[in-house]
C-alpha atoms as a PDB file:
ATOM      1  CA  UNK A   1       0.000   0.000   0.000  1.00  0.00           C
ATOM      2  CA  UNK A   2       1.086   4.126  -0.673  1.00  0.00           C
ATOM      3  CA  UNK A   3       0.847   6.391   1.742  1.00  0.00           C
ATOM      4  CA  UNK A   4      -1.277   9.571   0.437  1.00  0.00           C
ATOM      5  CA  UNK A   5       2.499  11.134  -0.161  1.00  0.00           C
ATOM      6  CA  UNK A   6       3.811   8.275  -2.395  1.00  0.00           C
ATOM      7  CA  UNK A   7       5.584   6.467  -0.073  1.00  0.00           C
ATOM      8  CA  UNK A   8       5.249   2.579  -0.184  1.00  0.00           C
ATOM      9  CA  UNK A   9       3.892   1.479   3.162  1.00  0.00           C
ATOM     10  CA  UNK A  10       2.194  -2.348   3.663  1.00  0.00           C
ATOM     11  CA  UNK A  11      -1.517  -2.808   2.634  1.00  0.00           C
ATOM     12  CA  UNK A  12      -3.767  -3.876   5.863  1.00  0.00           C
ATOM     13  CA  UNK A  13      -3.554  -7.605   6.253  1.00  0.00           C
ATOM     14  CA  UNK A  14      -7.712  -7.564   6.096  1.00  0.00           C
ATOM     15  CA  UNK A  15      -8.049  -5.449   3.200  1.00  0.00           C
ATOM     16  CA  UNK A  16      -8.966  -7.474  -0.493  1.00  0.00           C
ATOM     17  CA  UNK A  17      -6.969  -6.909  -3.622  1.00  0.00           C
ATOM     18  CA  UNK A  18      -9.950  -5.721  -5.168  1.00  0.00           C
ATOM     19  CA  UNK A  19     -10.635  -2.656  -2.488  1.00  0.00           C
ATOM     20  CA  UNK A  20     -12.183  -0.511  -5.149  1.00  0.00           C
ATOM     21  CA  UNK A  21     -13.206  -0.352  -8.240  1.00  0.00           C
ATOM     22  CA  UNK A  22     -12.731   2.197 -11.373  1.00  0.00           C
ATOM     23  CA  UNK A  23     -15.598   4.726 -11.685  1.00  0.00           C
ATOM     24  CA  UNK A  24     -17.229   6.591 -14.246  1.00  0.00           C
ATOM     25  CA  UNK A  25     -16.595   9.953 -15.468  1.00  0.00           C
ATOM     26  CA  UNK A  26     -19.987  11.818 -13.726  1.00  0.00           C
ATOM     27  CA  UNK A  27     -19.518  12.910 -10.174  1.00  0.00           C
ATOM     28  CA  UNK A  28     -15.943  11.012 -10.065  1.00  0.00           C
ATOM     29  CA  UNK A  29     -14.753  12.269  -6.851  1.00  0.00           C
ATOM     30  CA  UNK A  30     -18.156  11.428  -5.184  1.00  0.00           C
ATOM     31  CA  UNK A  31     -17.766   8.334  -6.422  1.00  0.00           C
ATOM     32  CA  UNK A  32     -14.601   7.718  -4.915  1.00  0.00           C
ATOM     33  CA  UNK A  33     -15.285   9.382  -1.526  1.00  0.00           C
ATOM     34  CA  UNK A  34     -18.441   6.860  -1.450  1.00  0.00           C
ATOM     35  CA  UNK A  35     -16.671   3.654  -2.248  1.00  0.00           C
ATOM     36  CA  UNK A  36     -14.353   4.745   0.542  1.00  0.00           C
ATOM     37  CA  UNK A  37     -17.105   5.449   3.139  1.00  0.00           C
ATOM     38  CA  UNK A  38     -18.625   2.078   2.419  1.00  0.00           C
ATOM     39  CA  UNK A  39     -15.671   0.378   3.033  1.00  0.00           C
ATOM     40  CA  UNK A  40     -15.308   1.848   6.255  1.00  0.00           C
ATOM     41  CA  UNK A  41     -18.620   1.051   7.153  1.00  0.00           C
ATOM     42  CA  UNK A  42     -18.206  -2.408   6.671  1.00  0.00           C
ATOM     43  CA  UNK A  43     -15.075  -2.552   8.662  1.00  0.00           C
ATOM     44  CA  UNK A  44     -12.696  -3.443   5.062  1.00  0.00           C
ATOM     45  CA  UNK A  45     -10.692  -0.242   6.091  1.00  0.00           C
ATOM     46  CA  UNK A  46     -10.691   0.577  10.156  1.00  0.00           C
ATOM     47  CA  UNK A  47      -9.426   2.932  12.203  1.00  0.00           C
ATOM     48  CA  UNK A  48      -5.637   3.660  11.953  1.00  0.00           C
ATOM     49  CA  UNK A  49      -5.476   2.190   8.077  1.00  0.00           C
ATOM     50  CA  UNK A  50      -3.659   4.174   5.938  1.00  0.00           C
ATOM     51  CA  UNK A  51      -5.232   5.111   2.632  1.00  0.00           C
ATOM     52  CA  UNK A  52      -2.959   4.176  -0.799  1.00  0.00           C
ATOM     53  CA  UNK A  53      -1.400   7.280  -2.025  1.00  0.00           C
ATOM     54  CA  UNK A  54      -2.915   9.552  -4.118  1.00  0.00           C
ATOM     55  CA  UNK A  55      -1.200   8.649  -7.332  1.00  0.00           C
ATOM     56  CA  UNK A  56      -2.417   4.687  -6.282  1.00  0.00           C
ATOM     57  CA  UNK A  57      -5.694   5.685  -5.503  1.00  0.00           C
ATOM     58  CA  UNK A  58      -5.481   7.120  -9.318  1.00  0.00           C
ATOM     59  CA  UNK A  59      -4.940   3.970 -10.700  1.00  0.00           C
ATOM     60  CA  UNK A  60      -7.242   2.381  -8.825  1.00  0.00           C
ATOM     61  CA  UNK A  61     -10.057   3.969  -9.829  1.00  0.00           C
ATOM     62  CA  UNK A  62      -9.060   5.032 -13.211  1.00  0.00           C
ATOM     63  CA  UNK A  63      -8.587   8.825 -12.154  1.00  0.00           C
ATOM     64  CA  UNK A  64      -6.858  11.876 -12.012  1.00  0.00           C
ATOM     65  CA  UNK A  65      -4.918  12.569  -9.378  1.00  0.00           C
ATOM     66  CA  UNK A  66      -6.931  15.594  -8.722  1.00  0.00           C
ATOM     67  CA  UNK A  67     -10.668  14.054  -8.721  1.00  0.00           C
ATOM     68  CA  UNK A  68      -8.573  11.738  -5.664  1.00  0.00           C
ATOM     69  CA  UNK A  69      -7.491  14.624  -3.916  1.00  0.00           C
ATOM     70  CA  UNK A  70     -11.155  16.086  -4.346  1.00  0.00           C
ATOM     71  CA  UNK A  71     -12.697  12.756  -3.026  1.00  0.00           C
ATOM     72  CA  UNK A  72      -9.988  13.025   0.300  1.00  0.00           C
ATOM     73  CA  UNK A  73     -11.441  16.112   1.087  1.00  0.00           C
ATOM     74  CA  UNK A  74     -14.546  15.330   1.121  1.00  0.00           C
ATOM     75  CA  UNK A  75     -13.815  12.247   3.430  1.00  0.00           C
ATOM     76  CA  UNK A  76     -12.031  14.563   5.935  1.00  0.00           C
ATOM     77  CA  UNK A  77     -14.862  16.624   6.191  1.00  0.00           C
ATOM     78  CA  UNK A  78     -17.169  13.894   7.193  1.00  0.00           C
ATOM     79  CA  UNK A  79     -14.437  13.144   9.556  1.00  0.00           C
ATOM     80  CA  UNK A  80     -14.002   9.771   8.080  1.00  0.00           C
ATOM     81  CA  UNK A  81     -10.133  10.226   7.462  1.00  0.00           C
ATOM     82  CA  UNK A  82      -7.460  12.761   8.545  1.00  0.00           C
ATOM     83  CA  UNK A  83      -4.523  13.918   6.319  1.00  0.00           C
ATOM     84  CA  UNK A  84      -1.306  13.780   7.791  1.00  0.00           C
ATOM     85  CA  UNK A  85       1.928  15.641   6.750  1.00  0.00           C
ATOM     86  CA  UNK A  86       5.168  14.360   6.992  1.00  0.00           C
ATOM     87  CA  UNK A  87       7.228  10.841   6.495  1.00  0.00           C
ATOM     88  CA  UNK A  88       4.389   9.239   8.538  1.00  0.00           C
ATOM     89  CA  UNK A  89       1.594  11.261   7.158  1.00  0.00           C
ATOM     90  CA  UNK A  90      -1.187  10.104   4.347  1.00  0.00           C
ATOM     91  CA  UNK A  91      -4.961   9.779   4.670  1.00  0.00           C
ATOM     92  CA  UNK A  92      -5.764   7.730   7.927  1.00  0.00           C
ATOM     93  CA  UNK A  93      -8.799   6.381   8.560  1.00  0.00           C
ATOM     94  CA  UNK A  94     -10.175   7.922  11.882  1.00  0.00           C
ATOM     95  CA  UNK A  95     -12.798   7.149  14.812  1.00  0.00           C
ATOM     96  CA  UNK A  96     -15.653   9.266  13.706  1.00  0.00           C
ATOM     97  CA  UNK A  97     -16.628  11.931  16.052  1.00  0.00           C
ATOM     98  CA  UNK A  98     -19.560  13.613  17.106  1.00  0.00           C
ATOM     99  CA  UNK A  99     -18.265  17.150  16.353  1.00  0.00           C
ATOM    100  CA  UNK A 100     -18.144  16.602  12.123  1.00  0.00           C
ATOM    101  CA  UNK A 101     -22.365  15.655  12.809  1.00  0.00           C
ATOM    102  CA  UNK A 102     -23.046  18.833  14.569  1.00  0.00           C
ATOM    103  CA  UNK A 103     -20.969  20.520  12.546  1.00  0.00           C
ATOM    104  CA  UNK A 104     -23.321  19.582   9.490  1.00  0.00           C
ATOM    105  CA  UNK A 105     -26.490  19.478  11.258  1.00  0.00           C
ATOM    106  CA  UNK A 106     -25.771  23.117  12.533  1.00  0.00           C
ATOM    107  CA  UNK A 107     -24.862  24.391   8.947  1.00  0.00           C
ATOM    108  CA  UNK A 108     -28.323  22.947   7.989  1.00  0.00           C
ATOM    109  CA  UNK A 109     -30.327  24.474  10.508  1.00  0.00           C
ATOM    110  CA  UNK A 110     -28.969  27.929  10.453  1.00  0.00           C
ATOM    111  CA  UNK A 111     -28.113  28.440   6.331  1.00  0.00           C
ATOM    112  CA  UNK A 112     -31.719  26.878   5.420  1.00  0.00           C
ATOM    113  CA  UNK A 113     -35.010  28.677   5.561  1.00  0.00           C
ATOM    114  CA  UNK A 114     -36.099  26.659   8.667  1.00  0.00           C
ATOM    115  CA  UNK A 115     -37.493  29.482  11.431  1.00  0.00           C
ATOM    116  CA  UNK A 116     -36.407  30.402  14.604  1.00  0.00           C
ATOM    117  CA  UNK A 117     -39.382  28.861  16.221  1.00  0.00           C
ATOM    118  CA  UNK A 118     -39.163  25.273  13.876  1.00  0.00           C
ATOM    119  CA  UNK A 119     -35.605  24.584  15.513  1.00  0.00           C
ATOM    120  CA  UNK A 120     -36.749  25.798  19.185  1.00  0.00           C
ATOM    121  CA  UNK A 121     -39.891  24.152  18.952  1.00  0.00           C
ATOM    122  CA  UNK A 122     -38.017  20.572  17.913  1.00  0.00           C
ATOM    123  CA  UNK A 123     -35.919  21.059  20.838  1.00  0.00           C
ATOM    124  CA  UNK A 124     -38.838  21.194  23.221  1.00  0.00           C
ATOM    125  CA  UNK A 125     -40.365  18.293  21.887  1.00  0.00           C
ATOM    126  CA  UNK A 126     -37.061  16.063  21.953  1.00  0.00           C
ATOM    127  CA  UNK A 127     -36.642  17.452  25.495  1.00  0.00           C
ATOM    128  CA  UNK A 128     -39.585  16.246  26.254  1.00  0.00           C
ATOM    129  CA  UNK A 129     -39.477  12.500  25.769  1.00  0.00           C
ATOM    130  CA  UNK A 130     -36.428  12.140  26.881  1.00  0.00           C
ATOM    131  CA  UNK A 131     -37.157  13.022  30.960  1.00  0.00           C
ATOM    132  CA  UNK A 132     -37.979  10.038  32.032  1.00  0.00           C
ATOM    133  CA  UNK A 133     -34.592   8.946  31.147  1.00  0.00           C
ATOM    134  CA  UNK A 134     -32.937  11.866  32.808  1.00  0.00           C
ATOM    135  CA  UNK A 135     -34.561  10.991  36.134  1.00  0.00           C
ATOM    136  CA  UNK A 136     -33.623   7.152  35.764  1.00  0.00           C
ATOM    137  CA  UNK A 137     -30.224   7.655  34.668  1.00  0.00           C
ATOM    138  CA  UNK A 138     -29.286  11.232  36.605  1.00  0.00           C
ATOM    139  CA  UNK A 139     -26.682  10.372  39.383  1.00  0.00           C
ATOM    140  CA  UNK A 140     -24.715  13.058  41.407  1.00  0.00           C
ATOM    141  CA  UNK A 141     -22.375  14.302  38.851  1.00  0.00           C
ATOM    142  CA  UNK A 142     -25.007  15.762  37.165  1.00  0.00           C
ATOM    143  CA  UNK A 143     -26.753  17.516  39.370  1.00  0.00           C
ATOM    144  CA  UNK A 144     -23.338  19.363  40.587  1.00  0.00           C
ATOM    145  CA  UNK A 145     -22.599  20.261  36.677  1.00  0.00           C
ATOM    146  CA  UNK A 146     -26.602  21.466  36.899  1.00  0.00           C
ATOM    147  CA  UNK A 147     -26.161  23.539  39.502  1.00  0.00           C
ATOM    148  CA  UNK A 148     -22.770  24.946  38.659  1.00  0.00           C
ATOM    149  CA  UNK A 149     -24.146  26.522  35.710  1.00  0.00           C
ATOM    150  CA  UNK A 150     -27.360  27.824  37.575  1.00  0.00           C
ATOM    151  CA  UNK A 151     -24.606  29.566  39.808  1.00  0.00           C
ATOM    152  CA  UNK A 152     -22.995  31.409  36.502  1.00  0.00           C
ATOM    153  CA  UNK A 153     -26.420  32.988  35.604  1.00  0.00           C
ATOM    154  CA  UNK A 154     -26.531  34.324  38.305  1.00  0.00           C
ATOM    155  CA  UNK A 155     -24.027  36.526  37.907  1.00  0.00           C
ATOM    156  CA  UNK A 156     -25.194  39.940  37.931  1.00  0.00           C
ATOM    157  CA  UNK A 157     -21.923  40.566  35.575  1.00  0.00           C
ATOM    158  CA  UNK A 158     -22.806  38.725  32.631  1.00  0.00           C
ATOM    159  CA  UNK A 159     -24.975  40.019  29.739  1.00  0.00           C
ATOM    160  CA  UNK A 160     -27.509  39.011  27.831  1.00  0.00           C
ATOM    161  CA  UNK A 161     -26.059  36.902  25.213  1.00  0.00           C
ATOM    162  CA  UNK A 162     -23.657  34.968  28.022  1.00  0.00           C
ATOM    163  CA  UNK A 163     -27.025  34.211  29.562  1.00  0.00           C
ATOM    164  CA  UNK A 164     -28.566  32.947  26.842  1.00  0.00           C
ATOM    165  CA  UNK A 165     -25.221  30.664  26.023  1.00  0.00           C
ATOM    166  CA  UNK A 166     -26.277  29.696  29.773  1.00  0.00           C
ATOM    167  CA  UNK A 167     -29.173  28.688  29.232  1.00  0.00           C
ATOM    168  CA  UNK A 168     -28.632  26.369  26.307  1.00  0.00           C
ATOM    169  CA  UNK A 169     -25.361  25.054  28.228  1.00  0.00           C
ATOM    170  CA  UNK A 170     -27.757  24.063  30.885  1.00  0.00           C
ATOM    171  CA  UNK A 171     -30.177  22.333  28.639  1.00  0.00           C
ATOM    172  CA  UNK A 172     -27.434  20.521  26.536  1.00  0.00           C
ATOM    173  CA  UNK A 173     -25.877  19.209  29.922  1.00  0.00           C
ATOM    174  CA  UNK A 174     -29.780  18.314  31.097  1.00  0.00           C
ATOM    175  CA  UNK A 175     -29.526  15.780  28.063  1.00  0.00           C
ATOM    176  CA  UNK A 176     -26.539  14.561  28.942  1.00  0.00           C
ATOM    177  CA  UNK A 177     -27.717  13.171  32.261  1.00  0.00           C
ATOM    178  CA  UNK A 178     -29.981  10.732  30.217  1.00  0.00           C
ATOM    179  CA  UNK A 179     -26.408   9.281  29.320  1.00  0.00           C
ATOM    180  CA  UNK A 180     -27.669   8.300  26.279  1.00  0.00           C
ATOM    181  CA  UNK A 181     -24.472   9.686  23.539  1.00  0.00           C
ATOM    182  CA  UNK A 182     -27.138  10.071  20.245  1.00  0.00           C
ATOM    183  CA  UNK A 183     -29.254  12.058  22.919  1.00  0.00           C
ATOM    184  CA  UNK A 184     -26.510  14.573  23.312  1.00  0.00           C
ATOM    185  CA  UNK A 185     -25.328  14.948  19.692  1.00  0.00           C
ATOM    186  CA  UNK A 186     -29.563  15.858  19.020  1.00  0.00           C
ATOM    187  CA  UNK A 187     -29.015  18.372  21.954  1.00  0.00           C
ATOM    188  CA  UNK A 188     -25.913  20.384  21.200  1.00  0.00           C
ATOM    189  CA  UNK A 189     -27.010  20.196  17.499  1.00  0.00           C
ATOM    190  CA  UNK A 190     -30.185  21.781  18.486  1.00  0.00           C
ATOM    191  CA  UNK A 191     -29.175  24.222  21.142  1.00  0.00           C
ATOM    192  CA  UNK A 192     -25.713  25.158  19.517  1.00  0.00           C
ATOM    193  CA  UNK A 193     -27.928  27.148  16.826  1.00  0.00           C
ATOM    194  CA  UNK A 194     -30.730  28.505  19.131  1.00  0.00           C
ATOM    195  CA  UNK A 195     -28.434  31.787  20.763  1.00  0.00           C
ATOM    196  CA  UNK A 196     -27.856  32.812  17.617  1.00  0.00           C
ATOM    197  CA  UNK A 197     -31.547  32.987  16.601  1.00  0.00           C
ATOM    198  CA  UNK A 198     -32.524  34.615  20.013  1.00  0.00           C
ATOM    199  CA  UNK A 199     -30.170  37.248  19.684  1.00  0.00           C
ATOM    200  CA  UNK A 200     -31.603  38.013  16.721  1.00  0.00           C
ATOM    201  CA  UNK A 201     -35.129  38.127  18.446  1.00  0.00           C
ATOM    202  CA  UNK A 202     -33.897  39.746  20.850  1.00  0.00           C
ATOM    203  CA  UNK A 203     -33.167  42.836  19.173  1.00  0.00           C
ATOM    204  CA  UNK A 204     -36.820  43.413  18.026  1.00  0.00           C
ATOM    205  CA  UNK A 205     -39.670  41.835  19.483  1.00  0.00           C
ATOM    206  CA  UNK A 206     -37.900  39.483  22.471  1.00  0.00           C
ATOM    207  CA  UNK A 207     -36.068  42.842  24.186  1.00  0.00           C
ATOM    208  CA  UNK A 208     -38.818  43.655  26.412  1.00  0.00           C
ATOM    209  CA  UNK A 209     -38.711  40.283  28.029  1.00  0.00           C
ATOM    210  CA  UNK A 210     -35.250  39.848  28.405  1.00  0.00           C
ATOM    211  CA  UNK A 211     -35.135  41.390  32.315  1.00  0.00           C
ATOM    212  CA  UNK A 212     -38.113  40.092  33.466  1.00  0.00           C
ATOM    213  CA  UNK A 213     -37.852  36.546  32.737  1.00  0.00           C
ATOM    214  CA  UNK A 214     -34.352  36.173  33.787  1.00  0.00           C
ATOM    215  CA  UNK A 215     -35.002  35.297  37.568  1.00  0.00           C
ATOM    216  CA  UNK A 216     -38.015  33.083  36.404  1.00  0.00           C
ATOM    217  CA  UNK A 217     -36.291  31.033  34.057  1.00  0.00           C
ATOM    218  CA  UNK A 218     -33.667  30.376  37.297  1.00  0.00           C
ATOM    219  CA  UNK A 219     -36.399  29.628  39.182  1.00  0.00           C
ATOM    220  CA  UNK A 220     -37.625  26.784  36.729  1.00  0.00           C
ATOM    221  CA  UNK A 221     -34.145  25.321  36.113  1.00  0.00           C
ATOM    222  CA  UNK A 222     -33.314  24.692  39.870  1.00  0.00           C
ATOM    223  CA  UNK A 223     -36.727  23.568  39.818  1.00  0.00           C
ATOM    224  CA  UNK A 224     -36.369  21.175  37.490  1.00  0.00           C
ATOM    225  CA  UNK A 225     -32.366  19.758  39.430  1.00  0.00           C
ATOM    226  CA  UNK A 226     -35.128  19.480  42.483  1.00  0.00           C
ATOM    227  CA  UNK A 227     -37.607  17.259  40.332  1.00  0.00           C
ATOM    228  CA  UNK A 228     -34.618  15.388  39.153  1.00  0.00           C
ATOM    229  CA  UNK A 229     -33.802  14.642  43.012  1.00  0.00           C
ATOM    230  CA  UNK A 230     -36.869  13.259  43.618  1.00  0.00           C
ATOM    231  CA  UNK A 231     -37.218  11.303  40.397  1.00  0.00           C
ATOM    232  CA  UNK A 232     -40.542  13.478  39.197  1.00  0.00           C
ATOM    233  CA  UNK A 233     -40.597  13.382  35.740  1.00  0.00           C
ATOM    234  CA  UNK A 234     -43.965  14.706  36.083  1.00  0.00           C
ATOM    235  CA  UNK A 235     -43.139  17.609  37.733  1.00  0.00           C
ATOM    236  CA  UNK A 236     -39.991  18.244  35.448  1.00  0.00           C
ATOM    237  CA  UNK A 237     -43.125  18.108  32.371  1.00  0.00           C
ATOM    238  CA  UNK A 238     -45.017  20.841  34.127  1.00  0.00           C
ATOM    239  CA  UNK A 239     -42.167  23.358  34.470  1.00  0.00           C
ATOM    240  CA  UNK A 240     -40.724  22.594  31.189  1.00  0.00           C
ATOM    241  CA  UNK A 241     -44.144  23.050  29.685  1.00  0.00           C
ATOM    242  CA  UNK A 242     -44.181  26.596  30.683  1.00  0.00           C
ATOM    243  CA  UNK A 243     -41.047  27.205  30.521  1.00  0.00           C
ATOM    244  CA  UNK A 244     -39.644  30.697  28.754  1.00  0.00           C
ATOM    245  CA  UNK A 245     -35.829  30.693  29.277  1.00  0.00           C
ATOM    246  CA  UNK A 246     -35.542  33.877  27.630  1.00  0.00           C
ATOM    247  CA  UNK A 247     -36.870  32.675  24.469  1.00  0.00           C
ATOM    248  CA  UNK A 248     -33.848  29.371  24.559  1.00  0.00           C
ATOM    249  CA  UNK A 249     -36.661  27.400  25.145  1.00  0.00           C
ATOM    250  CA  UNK A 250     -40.146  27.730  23.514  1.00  0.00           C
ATOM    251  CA  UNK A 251     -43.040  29.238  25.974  1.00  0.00           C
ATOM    252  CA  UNK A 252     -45.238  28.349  22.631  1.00  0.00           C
ATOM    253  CA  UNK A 253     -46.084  25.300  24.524  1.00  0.00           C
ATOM    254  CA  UNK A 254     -48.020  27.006  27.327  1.00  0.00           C
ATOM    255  CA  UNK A 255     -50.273  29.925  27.383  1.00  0.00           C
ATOM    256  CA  UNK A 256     -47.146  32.347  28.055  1.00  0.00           C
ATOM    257  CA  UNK A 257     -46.513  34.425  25.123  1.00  0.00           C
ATOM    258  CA  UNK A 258     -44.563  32.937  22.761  1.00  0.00           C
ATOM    259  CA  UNK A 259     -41.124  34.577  21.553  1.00  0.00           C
ATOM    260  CA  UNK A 260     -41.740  33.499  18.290  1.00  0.00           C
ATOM    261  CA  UNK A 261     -45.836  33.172  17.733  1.00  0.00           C
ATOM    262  CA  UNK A 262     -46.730  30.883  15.310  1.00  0.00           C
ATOM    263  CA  UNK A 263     -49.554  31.881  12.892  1.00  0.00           C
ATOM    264  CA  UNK A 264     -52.142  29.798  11.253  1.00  0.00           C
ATOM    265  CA  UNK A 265     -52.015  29.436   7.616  1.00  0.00           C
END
């Protein structure tokens, strides 16, 4: 096997002859980044395998060197390989990672034509059905965490948009007590868009509410670590339920005003 700089290094010992074959002319380097990903995915290249060189790769598939390098990138930004520099260096095959998924997920959710209140209103939903998990699985750990962030909004220092960061980091580390892993990518997908859109709100028709429901929205989150305590996921419904959060979470789902009213039609 090549290395991704040319250098001759030793094929894995579980990888066929036939790895891949050559592609057509239409969409080449997609073609090549998917035969790649699908022998990842069924464990013919793992973790730590380095990739044939570029110039290999070429002949493999019947390509230019440059649709190759095209189909590498592409992999990396999945986060299915990572190019190295250097006599060692090439296209390895990596662990994939959460952070290349949120990454994408996040780009979709803020650069389409999805609304403020479609994103916030998914996140109280997916909150939602996961509580009974959180007050199964919560232990000690995570109440500390809870609290430690309650603590930092507090702080008469911070402004609004540190708050609002606050917010979501409590509600991303509220998932995270389910100790479920896919239940924490949804979460920080979800919430790492959501200050961004109330800022934006909050510069027209959220700015009047900012103050007021600051000491409220404490209120419900130490609330909701007390709940936890006592393993009351139906008391943890109630107070999410009507829950404002300075417009991090929805209030849509109550009577409260909404920050972002949905209207029929």
């Amino acid at each position: 096997m090549f290395d991704a700089l040319g250098d001759e290094t030793a094929m894995p010992t579980h990888a066929p002859a036939m790895l891949f074959t050559p592609v057509g002319k239409a969409r080449v380097s997609e073609t090549i980044a998917a035969q790649i990903r699908q022998a990842i995915r069924e464990g013919r290249l793992q973790a730590g395998d380095r990739l044939p060189s570029e110039r290999e790769l070429g002949l493999r598939f019947a390509v230019s060197r440059v649709s190759v390098r095209d189909a590498l990138r592409i992999l990396e930004c999945a986060g299915l390989i990572e190019v190295r520099v250097g006599a060692r260096g090439g296209a390895i095959v990596t662990s994939p990672g959460y952070t290349g998924i949120r990454r994408f997920f996040s780009d979709i959710l803020t650069m389409s034509t999805l609304s403020p209140e479609d994103v916030m209103e998914t996140a109280a939903a997916f909150e939602q059905g996961i509580i009974d998990y959180i007050c199964e699985r919560a232990n000690d750990g995570d109440l500390v965490d809870l609290e430690e962030i309650c603590g930092r909004s507090e702080l008469a220092t911070i402004n609004n948009a540190d708050r609002i960061a606050l917010f979501a980091e409590f509600h991303c580390r509220l998932a995270s007590a389910a100790h479920n892993n896919i239940f924490v990518l949804i979460a920080e997908t979800l919430r790492s868009v959501i200050p961004a859109l109330t800022l934006h709100s909050a510069t027209s028709t959220c700015t009047p509410a900012l103050g007021g429901s600051r000491s409220r929205a404490l209120d419900d989150h130490r609330e909701i670590i007390n709940a936890i305590r006592e393993t009351d996921s139906s008391r943890i419904r109630f107070v999410m339920r009507s829950h404002s959060c300075i417009g991090v979470w929805p209030s849509g789902l109550s009577d409260l005003p909404s920050p972002f009213p949905r209207h029929k039609g």
